[in-house]
N, C-alpha and C. Protein backbone atom coordinates (compact mmCIF):
# COMPACT_ATOMS: atom_id res chain seq x y z
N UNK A 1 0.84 -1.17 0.00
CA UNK A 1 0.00 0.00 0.00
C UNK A 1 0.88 1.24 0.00
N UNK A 2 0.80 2.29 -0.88
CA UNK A 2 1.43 3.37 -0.91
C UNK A 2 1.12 4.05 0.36
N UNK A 3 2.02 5.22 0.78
CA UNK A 3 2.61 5.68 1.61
C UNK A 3 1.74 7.18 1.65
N UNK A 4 0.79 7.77 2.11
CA UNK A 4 0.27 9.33 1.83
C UNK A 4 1.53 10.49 2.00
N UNK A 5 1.39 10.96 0.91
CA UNK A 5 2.03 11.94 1.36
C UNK A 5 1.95 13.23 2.19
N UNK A 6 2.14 13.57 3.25
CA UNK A 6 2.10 14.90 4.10
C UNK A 6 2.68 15.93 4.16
N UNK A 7 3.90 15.32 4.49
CA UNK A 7 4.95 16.63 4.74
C UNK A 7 5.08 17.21 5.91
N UNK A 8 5.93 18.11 6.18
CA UNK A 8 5.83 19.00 7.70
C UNK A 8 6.26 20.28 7.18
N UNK A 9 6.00 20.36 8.50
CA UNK A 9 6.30 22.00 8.19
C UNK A 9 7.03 22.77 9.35
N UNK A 10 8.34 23.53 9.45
CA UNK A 10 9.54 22.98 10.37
C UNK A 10 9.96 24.75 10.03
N UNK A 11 10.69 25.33 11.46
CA UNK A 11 11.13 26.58 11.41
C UNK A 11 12.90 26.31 11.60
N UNK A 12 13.49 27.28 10.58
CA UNK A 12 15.33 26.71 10.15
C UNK A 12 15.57 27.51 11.82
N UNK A 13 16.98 27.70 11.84
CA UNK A 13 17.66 28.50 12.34
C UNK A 13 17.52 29.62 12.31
N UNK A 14 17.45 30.04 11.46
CA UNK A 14 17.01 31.86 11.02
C UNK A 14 15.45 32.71 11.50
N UNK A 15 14.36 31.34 11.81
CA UNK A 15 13.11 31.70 12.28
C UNK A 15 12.26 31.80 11.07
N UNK A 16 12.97 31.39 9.72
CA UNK A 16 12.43 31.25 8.80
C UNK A 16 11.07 30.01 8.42
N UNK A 17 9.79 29.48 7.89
CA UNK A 17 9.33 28.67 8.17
C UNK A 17 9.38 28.05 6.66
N UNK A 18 9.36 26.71 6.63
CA UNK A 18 8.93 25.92 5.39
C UNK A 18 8.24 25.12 5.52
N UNK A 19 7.42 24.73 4.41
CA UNK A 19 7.07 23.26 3.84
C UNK A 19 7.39 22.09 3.39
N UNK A 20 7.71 21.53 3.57
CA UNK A 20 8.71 20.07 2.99
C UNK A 20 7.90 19.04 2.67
N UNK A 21 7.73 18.22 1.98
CA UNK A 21 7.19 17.07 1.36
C UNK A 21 8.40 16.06 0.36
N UNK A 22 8.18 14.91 0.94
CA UNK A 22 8.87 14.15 0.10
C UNK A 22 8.26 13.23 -1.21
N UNK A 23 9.28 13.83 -2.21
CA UNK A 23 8.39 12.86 -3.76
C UNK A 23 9.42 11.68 -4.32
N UNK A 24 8.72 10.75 -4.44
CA UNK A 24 9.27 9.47 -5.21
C UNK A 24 9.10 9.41 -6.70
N UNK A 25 9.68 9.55 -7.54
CA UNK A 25 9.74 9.73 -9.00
C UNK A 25 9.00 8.73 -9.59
N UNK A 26 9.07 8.22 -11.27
CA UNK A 26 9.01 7.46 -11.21
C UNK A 26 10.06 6.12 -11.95
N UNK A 27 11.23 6.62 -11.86
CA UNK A 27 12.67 6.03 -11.54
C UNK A 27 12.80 5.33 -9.96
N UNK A 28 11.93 5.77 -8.95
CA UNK A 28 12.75 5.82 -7.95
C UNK A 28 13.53 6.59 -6.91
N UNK A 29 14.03 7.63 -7.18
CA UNK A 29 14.45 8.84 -6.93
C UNK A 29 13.51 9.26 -5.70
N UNK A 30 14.37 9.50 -4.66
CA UNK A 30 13.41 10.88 -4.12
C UNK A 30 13.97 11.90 -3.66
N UNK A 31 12.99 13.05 -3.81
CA UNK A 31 13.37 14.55 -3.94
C UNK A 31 12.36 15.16 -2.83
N UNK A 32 13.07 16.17 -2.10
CA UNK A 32 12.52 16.67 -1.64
C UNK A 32 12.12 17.84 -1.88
N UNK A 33 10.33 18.32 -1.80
CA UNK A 33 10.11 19.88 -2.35
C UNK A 33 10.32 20.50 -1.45
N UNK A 34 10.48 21.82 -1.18
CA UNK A 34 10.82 22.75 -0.03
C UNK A 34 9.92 24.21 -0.47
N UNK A 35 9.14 24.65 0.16
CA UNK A 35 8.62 26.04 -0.16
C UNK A 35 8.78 26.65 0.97
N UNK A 36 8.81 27.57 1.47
CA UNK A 36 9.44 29.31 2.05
C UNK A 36 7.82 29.79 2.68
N UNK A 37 7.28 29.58 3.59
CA UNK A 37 6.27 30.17 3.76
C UNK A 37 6.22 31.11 5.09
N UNK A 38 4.78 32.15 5.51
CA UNK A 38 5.00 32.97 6.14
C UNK A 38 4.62 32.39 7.66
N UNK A 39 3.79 31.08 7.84
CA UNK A 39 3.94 30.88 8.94
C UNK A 39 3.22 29.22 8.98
N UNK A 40 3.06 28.52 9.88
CA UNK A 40 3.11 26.61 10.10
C UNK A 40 2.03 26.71 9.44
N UNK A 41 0.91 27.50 9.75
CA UNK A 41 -0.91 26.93 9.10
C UNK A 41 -1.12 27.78 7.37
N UNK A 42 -0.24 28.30 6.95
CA UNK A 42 0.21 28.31 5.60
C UNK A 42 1.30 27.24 5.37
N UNK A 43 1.55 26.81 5.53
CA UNK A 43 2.81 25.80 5.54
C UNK A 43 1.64 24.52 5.59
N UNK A 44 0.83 24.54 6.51
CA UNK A 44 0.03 22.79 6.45
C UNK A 44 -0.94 23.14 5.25
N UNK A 45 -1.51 24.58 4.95
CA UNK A 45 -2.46 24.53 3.54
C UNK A 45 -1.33 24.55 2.73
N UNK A 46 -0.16 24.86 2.20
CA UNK A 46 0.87 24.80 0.96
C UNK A 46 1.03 22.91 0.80
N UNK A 47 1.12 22.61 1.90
CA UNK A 47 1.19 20.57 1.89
C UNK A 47 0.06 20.20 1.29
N UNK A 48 -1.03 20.71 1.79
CA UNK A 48 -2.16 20.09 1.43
C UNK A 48 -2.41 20.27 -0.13
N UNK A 49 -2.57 21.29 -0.62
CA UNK A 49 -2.40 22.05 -2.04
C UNK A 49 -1.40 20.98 -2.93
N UNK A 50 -0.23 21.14 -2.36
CA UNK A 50 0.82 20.15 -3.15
C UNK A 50 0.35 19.23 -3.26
N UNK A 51 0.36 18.27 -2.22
CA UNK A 51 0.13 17.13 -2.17
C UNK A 51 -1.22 16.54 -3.05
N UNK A 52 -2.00 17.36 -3.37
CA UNK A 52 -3.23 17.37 -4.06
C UNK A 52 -2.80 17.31 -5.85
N UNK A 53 -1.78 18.31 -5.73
CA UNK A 53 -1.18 18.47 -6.99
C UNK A 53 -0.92 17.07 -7.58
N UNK A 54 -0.02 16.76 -6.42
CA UNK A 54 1.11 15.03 -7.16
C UNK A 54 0.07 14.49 -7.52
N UNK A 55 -0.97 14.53 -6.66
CA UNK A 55 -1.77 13.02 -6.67
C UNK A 55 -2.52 13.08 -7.96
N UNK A 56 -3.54 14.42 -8.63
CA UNK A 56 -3.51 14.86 -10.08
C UNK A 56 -2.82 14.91 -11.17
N UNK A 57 -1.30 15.36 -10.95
CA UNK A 57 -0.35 15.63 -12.19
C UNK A 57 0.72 14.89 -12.26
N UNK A 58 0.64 14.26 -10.93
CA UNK A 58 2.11 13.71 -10.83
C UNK A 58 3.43 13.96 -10.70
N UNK A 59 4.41 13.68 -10.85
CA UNK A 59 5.49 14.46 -10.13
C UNK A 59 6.11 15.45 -11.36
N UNK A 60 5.61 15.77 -12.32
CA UNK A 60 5.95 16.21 -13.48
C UNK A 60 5.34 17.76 -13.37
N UNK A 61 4.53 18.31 -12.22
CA UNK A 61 4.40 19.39 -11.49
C UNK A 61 5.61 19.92 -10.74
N UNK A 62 6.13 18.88 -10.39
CA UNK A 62 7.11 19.67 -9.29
C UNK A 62 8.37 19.84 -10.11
N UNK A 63 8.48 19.07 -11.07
CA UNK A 63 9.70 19.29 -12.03
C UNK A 63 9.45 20.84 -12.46
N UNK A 64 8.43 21.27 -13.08
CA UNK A 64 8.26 22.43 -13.56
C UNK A 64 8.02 24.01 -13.08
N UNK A 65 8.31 23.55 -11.42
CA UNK A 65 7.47 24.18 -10.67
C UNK A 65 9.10 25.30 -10.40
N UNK A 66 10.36 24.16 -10.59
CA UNK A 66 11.73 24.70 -10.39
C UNK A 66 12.59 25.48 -11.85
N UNK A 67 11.66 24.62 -12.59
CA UNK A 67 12.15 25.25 -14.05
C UNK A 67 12.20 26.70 -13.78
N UNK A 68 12.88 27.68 -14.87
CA UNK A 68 13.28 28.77 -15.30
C UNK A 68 12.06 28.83 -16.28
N UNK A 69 12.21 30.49 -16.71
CA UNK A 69 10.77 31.22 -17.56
C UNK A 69 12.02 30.79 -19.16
N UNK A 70 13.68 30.62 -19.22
CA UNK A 70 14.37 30.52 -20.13
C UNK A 70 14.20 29.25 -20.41
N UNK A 71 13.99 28.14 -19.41
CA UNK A 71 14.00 26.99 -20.13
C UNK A 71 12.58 26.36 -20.69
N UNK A 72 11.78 27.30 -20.20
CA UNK A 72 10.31 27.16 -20.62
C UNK A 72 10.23 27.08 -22.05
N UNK A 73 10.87 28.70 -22.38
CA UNK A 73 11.20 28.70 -23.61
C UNK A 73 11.59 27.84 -25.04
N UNK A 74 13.01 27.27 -24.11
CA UNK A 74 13.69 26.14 -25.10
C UNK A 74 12.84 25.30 -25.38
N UNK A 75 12.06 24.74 -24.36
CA UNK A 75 10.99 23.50 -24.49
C UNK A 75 10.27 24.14 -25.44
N UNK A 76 9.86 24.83 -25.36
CA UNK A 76 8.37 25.41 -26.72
C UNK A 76 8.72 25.30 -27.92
N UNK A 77 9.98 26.04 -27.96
CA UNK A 77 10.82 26.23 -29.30
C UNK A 77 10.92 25.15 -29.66
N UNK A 78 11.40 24.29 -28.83
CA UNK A 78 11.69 22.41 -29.76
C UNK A 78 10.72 22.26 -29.73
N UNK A 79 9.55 21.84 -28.84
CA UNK A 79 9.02 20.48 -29.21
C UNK A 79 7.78 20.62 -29.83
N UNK A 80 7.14 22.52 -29.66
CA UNK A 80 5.81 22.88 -29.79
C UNK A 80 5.74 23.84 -30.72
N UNK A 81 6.81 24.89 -31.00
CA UNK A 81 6.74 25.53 -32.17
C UNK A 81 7.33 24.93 -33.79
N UNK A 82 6.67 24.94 -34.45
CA UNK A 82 7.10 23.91 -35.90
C UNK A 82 5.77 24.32 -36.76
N UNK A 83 6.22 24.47 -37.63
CA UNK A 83 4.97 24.40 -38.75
C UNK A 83 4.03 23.49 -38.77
N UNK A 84 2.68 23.93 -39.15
CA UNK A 84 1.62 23.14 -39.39
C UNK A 84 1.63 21.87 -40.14
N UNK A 85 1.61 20.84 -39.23
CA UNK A 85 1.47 19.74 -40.21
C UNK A 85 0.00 19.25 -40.68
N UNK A 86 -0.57 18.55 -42.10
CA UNK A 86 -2.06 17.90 -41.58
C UNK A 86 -2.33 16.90 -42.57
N UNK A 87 -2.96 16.54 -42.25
CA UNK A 87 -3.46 15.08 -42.18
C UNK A 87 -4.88 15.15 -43.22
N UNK A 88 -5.34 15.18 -44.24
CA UNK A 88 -5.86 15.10 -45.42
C UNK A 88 -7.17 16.11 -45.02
N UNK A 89 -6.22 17.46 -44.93
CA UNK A 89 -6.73 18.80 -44.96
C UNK A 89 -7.30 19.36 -43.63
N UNK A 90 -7.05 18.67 -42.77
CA UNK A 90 -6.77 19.08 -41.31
C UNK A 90 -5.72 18.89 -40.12
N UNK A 91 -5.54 20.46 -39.89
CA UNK A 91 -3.83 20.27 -39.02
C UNK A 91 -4.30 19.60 -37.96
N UNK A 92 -3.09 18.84 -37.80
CA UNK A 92 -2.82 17.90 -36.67
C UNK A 92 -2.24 18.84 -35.57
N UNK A 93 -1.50 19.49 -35.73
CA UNK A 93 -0.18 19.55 -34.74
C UNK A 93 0.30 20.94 -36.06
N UNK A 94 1.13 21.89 -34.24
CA UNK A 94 1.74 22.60 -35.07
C UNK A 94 0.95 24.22 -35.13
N UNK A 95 1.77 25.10 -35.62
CA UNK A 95 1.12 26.28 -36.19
C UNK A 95 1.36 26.78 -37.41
N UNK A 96 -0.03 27.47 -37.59
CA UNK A 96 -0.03 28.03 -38.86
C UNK A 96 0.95 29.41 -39.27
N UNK A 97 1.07 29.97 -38.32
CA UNK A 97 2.15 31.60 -38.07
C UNK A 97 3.08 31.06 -36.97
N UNK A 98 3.92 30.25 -37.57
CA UNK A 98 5.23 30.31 -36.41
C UNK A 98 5.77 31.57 -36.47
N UNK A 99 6.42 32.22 -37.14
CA UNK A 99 6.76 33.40 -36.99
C UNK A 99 6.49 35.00 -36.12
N UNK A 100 4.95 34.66 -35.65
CA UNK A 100 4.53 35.63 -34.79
C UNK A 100 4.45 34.85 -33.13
N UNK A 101 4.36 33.66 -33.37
CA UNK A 101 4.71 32.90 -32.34
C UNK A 101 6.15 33.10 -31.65
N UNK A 102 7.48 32.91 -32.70
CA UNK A 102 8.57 33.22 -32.06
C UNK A 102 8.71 34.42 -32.18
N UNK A 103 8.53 35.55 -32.16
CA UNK A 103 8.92 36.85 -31.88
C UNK A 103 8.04 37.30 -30.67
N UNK A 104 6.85 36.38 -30.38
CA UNK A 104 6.42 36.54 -28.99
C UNK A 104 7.36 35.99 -28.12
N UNK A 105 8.17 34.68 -28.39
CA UNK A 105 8.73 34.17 -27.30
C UNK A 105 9.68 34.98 -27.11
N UNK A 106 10.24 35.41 -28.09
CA UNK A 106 11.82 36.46 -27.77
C UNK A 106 10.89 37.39 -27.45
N UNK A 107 10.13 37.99 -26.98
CA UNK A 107 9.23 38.82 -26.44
C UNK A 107 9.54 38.93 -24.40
N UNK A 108 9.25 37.56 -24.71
CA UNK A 108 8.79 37.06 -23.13
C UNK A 108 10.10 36.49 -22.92
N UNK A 109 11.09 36.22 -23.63
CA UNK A 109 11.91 35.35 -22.79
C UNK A 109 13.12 37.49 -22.29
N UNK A 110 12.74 38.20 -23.20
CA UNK A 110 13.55 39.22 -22.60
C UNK A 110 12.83 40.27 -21.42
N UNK A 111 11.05 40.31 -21.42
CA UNK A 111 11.02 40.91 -20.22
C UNK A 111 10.55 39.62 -18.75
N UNK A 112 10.87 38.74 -18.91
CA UNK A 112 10.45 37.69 -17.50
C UNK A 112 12.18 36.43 -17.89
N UNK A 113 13.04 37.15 -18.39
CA UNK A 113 14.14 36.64 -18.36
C UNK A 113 14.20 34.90 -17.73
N UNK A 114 15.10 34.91 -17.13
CA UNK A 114 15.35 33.56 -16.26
C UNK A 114 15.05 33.41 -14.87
N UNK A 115 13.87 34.16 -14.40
CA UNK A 115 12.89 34.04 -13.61
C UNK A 115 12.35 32.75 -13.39
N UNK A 116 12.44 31.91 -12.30
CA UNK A 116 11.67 30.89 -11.91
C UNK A 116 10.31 30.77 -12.32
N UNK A 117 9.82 29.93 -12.67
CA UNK A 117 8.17 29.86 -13.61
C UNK A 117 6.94 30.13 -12.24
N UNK A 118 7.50 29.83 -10.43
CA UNK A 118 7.14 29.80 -9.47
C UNK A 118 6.60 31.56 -9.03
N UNK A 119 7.49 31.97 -9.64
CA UNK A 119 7.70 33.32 -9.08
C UNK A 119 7.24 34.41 -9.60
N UNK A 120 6.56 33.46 -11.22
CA UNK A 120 5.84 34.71 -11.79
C UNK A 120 4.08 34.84 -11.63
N UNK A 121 4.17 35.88 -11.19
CA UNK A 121 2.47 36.65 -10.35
C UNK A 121 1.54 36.82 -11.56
N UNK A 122 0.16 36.91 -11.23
CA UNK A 122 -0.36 37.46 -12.20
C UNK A 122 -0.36 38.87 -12.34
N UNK A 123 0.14 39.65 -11.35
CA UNK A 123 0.55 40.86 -11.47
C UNK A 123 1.58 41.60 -12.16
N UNK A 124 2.49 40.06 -12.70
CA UNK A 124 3.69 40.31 -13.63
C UNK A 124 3.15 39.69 -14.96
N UNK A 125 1.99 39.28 -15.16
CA UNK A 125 1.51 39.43 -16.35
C UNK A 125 0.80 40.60 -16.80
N UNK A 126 0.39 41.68 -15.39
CA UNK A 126 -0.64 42.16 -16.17
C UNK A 126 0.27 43.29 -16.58
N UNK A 127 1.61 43.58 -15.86
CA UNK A 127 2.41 44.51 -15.56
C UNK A 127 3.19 44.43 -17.49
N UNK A 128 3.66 43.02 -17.76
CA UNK A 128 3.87 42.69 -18.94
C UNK A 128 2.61 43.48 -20.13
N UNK A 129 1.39 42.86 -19.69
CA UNK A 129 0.26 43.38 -20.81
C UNK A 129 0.50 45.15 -20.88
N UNK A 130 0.37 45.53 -19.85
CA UNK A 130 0.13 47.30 -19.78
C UNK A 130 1.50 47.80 -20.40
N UNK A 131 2.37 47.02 -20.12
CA UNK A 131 3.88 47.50 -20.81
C UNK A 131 3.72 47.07 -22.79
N UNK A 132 3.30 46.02 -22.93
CA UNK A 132 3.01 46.04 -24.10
C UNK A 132 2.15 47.03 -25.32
N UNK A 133 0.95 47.55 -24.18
CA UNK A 133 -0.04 48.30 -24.65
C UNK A 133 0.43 49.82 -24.94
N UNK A 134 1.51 50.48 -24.19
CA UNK A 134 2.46 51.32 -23.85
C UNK A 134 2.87 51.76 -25.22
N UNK A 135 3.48 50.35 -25.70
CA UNK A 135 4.89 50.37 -26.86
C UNK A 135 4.01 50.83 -28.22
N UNK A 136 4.96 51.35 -28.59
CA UNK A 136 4.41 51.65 -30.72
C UNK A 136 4.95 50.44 -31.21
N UNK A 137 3.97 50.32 -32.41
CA UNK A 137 4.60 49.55 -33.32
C UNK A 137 6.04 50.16 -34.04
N UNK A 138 6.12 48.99 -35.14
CA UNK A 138 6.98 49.47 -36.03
C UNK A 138 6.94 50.92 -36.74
N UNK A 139 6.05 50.93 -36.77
CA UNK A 139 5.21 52.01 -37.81
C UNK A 139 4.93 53.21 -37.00
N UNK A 140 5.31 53.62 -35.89
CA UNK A 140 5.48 54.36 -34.81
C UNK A 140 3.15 54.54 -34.57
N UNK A 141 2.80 53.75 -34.41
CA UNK A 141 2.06 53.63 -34.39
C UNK A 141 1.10 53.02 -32.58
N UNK A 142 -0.13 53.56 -32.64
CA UNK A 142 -0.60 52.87 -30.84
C UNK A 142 -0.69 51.39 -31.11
N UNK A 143 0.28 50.65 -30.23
CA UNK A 143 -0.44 48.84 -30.52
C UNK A 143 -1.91 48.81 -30.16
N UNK A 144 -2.19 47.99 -30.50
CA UNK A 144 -3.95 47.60 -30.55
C UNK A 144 -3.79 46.30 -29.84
N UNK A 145 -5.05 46.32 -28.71
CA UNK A 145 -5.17 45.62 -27.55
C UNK A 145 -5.27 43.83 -28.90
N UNK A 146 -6.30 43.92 -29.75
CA UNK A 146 -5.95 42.36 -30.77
C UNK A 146 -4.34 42.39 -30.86
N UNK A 147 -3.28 42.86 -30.82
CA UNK A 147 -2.63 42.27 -31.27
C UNK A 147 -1.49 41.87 -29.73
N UNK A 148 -1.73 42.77 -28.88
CA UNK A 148 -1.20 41.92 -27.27
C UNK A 148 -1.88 40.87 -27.14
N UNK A 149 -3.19 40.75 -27.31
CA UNK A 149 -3.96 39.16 -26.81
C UNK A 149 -3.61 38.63 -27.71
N UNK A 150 -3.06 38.15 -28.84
CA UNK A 150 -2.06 37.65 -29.62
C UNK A 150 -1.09 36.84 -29.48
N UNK A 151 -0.10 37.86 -28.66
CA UNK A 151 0.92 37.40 -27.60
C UNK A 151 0.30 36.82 -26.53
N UNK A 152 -0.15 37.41 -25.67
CA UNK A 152 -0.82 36.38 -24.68
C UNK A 152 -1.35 35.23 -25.07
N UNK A 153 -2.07 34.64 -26.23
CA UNK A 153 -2.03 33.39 -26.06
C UNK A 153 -1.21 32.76 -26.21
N UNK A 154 0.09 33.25 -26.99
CA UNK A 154 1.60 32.35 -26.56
C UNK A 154 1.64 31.88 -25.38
N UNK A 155 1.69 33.11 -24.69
CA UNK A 155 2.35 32.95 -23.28
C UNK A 155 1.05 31.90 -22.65
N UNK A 156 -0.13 32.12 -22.85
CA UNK A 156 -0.86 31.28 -22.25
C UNK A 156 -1.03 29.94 -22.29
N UNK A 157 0.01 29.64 -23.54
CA UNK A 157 -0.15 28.13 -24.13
C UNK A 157 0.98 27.60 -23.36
N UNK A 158 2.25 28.49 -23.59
CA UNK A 158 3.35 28.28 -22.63
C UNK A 158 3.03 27.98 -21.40
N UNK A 159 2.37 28.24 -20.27
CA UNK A 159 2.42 28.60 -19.47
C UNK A 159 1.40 27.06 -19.10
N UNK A 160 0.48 27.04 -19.99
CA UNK A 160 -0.27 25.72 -19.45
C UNK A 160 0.62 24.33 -19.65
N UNK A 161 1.25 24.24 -21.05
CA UNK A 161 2.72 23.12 -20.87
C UNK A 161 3.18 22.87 -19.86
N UNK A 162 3.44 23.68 -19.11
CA UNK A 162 4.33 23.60 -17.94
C UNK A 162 3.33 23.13 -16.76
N UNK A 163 2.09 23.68 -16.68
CA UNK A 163 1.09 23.66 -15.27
C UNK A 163 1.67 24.82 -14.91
N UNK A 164 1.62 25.98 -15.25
CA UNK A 164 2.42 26.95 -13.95
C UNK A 164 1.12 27.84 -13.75
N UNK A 165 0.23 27.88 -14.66
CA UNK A 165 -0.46 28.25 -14.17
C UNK A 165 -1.65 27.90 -12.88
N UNK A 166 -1.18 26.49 -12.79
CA UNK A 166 -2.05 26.16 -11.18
C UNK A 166 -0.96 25.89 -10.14
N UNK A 167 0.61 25.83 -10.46
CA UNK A 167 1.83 25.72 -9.65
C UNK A 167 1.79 27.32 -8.75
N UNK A 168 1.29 26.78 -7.27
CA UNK A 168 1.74 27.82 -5.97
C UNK A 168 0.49 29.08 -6.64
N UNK A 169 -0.17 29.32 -7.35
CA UNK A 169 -1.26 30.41 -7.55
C UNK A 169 -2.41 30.02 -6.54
N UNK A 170 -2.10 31.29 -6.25
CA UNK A 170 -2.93 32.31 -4.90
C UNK A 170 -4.69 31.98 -5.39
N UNK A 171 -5.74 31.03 -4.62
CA UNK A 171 -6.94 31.01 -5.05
C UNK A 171 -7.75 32.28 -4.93
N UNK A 172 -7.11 33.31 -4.73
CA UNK A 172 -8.39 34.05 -4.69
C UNK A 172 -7.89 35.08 -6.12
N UNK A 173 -6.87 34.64 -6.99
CA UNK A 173 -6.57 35.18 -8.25
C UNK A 173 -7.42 34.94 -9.54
């Protein structure tokens, strides 16, 4: 019979508090997660939350949860951006405008750099959107809100690959 997972939740030396949970791969491996919280009964809801996670996504949450916003990137670029392929006149796989696709990612990979995928808020998306809305085009022209939600669904497609959008997000967001 498998083992539940719990975790504790334990104050360092410094008076600092965390969460800890231990994960078993499925190699074998085990890793321990560690999150930074502000006090034990956020620390037993961050366990509970996690632990809810594995048992849904599996440990392929917590892999992504440490990833970088740069290596997010690389992953898209290989395995998800590629031309439209299809299958007797309907695409399978793939996009039809790679090209506006990657100039979104070099978009996003230069203002959310190599930022932990953990660490980005929805307040640093919206901070991203309003900064976009800001900029002229080429054409010294006002961008038009169609063509940021554009970009955002990059980032939104990105962002679900990974799970980061349900990784450590605040429920009342």
């Amino acid at each position: 019979m498998a083992r539940s997972r719990s975790g504790y939740t334990y104050r360092d030396t410094n008076g600092n508090w965390y969460a800890r949970i231990t994960v078993t791969d499925g190699s074998g491996t085990r890793r321990n997660v560690k999150r930074r919280v502000k006090d034990k009964s956020e620390g037993k809801r961050l366990l509970r939350q996690i632990a809810k996670q594995l048992e849904a996504e599996g440990e392929s949450a917590v892999d992504f949860a440490n990833k970088t916003f740069g290596e997010l990137c690389d992953l898209y670029q290989s395995v998800y951006l590629h031309k439209a392929q299809y299958v007797q006149g309907r695409k399978v796989s793939g996009l039809r405008a790679t090209d506006r696709a990657q100039r979104a990612v070099k978009l996003f990979r230069e203002h959310f750099g190599n930022r932990k995928l953990r660490t980005i808020t929805h307040g640093d998306l919206y901070s991203f959107r309003l900064m976009r809305l800001k900029t002229e085009t080429q054409y010294k022209r006002p961008r038009t809100i169609a063509s940021v939600n554009r970009e955002l669904v990059v980032l939104r497609r990105m962002l679900n690959i990974c799970g980061a959008g349900r990784v450590d997000r605040p429920k009342s967001v």
